[in-house]
Protein backbone atom coordinates (compact mmCIF):
# COMPACT_ATOMS: atom_id res chain seq x y z
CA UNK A 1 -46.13 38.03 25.04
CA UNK A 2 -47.21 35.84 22.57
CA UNK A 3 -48.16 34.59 18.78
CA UNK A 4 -49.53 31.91 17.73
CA UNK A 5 -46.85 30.44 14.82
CA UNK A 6 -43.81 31.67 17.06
CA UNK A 7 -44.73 30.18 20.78
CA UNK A 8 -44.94 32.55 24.25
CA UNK A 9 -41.86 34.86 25.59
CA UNK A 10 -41.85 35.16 29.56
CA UNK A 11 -39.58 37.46 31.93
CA UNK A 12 -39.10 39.30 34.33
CA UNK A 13 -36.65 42.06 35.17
CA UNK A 14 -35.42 43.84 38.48
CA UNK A 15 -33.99 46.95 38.61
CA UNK A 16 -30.58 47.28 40.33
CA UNK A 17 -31.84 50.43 43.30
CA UNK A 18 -28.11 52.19 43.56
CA UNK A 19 -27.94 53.42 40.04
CA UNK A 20 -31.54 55.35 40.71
CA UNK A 21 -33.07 54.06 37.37
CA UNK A 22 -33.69 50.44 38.03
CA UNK A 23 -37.18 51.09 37.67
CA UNK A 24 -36.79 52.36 34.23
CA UNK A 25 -34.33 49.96 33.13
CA UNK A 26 -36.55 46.76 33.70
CA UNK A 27 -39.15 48.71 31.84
CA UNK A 28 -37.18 49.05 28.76
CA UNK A 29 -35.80 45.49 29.23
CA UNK A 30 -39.14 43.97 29.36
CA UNK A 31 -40.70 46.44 26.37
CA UNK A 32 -37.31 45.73 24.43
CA UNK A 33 -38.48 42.24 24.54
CA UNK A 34 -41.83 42.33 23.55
CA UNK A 35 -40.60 43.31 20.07
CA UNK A 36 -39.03 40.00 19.56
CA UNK A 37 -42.00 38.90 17.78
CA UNK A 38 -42.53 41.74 15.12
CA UNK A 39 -38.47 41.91 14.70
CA UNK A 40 -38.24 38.16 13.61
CA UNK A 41 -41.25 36.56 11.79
CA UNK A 42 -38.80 33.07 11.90
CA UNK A 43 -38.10 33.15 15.72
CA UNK A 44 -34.90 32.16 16.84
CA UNK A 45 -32.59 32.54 19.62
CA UNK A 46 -29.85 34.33 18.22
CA UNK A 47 -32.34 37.56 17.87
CA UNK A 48 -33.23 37.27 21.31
CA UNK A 49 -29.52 37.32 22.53
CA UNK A 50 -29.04 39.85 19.84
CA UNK A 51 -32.22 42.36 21.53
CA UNK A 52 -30.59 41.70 25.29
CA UNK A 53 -27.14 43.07 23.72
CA UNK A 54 -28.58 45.93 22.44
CA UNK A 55 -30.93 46.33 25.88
CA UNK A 56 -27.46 46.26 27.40
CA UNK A 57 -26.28 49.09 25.47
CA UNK A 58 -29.28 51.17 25.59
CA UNK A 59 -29.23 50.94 29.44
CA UNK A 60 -25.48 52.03 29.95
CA UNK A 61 -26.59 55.14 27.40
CA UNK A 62 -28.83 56.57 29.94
CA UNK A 63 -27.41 58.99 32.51
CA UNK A 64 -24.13 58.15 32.54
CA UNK A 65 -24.31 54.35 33.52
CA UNK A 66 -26.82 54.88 36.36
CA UNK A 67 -29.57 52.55 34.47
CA UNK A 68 -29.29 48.80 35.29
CA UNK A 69 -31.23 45.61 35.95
CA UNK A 70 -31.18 41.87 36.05
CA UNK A 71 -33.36 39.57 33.53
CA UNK A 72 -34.73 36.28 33.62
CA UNK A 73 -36.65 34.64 30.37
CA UNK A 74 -38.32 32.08 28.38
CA UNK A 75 -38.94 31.75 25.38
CA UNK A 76 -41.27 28.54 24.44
CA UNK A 77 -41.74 26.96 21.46
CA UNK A 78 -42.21 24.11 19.08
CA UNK A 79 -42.05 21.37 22.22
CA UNK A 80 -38.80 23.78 24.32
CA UNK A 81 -37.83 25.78 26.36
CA UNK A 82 -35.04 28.92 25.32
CA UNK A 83 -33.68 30.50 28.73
CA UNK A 84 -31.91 33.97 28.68
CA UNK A 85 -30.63 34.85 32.37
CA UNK A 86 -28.39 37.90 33.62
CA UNK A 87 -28.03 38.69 37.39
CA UNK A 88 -29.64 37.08 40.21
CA UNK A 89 -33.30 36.73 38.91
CA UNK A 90 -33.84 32.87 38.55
CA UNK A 91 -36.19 29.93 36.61
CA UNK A 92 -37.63 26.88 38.47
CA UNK A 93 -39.61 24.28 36.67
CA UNK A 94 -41.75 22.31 38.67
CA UNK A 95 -42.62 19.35 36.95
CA UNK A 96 -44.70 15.60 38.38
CA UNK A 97 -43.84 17.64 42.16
CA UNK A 98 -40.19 17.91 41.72
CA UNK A 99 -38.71 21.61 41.32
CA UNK A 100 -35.59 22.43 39.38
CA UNK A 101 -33.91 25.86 38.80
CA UNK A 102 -32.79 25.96 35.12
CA UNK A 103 -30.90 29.21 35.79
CA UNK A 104 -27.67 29.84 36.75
CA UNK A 105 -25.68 30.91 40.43
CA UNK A 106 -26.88 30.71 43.92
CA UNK A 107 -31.37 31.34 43.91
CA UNK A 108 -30.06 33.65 47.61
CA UNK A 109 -28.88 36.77 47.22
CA UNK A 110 -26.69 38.91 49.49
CA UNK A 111 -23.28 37.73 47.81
CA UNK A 112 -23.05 41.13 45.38
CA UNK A 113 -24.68 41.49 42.39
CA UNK A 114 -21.67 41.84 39.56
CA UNK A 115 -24.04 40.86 36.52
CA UNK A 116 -26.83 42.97 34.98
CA UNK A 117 -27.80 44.29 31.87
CA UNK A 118 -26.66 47.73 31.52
CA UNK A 119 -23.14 46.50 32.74
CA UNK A 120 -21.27 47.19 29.34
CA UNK A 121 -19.66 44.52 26.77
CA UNK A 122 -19.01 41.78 29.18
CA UNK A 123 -22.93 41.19 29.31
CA UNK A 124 -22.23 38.56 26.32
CA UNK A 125 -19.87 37.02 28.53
CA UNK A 126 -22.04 36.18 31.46
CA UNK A 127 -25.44 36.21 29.90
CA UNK A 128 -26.16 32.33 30.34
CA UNK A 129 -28.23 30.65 27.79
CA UNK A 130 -29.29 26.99 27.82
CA UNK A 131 -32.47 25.21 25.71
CA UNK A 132 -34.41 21.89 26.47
CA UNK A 133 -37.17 20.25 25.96
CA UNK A 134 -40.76 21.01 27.46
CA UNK A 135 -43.63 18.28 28.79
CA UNK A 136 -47.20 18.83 29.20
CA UNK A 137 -47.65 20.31 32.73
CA UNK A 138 -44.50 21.71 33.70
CA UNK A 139 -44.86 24.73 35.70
CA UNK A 140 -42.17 27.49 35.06
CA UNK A 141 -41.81 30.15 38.10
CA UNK A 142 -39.78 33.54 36.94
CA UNK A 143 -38.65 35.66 39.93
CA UNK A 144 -36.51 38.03 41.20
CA UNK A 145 -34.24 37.81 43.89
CA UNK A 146 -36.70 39.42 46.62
CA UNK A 147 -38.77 36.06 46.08
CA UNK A 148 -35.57 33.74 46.28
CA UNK A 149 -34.95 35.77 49.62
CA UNK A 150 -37.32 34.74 51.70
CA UNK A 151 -39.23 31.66 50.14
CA UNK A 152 -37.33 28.57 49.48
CA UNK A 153 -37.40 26.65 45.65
CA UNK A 154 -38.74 23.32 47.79
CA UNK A 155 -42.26 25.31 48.49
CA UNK A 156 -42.92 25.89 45.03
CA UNK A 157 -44.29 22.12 43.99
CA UNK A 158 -46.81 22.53 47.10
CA UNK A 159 -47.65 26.22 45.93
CA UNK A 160 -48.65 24.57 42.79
CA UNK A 161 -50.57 22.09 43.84
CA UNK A 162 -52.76 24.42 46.36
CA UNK A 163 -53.30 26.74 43.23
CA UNK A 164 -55.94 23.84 41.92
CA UNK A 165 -53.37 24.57 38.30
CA UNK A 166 -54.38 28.61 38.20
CA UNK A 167 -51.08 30.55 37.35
CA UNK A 168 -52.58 32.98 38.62
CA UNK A 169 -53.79 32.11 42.05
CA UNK A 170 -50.47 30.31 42.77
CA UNK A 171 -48.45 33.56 41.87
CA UNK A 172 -50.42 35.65 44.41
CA UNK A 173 -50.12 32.88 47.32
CA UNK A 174 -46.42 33.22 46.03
CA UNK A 175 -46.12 36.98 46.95
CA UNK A 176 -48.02 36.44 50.07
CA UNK A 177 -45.48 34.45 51.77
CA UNK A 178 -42.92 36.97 50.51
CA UNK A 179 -45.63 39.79 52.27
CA UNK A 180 -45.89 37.72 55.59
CA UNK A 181 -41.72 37.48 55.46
CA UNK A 182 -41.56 41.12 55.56
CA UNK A 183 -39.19 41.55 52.52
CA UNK A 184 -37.39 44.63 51.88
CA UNK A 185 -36.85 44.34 48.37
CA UNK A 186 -39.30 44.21 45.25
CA UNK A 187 -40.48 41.14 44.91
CA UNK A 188 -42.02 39.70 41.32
CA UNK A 189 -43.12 36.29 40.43
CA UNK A 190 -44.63 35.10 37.09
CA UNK A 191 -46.21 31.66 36.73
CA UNK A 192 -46.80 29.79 32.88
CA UNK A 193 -47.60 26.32 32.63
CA UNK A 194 -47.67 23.96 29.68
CA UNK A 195 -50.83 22.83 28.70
CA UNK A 196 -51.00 20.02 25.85
């Protein structure tokens, strides 16, 4: 998603499977997003937190509770980078062949997930937030935890550099490691570089 004037919104969502709705919940999340844009001509981070709130409370409206997934974004603009993380979905920027995950927690599951939107008022408490600045050709990987499950952070620089700089190319080699590691959870990856 993207304007001209305002920069380029990334994410990715994953729905949490024991509620039953997961599916529907990242759909909402990532539509929810997309209306960033038309909400707030100005762009600034405070709407975004303000749209994952209100995500949050649509989610826990919808049967009871049983709606629910985890979020990773960026927002980029003017020169940096605005991340918005709940759950166990994760960032990595890649950038001159070193990788560095700008999101919060442990990139490996299997410890419990206890945050996700859709998990009531508390979302504002663990919703992690942090802005930098951007350089021409950093590489920004967004996935969810079936990715972090089976393919380690320290592949993604080579990844890169096999993609010949194609998002992507390097997001489907991505997923076909995950494929060859036999995962048995969703897996989604999304790839945006800077360009000058």
């Amino acid at each position: 998603m993207s304007t001209a004037h305002l920069g380029a919104l990334y994410a990715v969502a994953d729905g949490v499977s024991t509620g039953g709705f997961g599916a529907w919940a990242s759909h909402v999340a990532v539509s929810r997003l997309g209306q960033f844009f038309e909400r707030d001509p100005g762009g600034n981070t405070e709407t975004l937190v303000e749209i994952i709130g209100e995500i949050d409370w649509e989610l826990r409206g919808h049967e009871s509770g049983k709606a629910a997934c985890t979020l990773a974004a960026i927002w980029m603009h003017q020169a940096n980078v605005h991340l918005f993380q709940v759950g166990d979905s994760h960032v990595f920027r890649v950038r001159a062949g070193d990788v560095h995950k700008i999101t919060q927690g442990d990139a490996e599951s299997g410890k419990g997930l206890n945050q996700f939107l859709g998990m009531g008022p508390a979302v504002a408490e663990v919703m992690y937030t942090v802005s930098g600045p951007v350089q021409s050709g950093d590489v920004f990987f967004l996935v969810t935890d079936g990715v972090t499950d089976l393919v380690r952070p320290d592949a993604l620089p080579q990844l890169w550099a096999d993609s010949s700089g194609d998002p992507a190319a390097c997001a489907e080699a991505l997923l076909g490691q995950v494929t060859r590691g036999h995962a048995d959870d969703d897996a989604t990856v999304l790839v945006a570089v800077v360009l000058d």
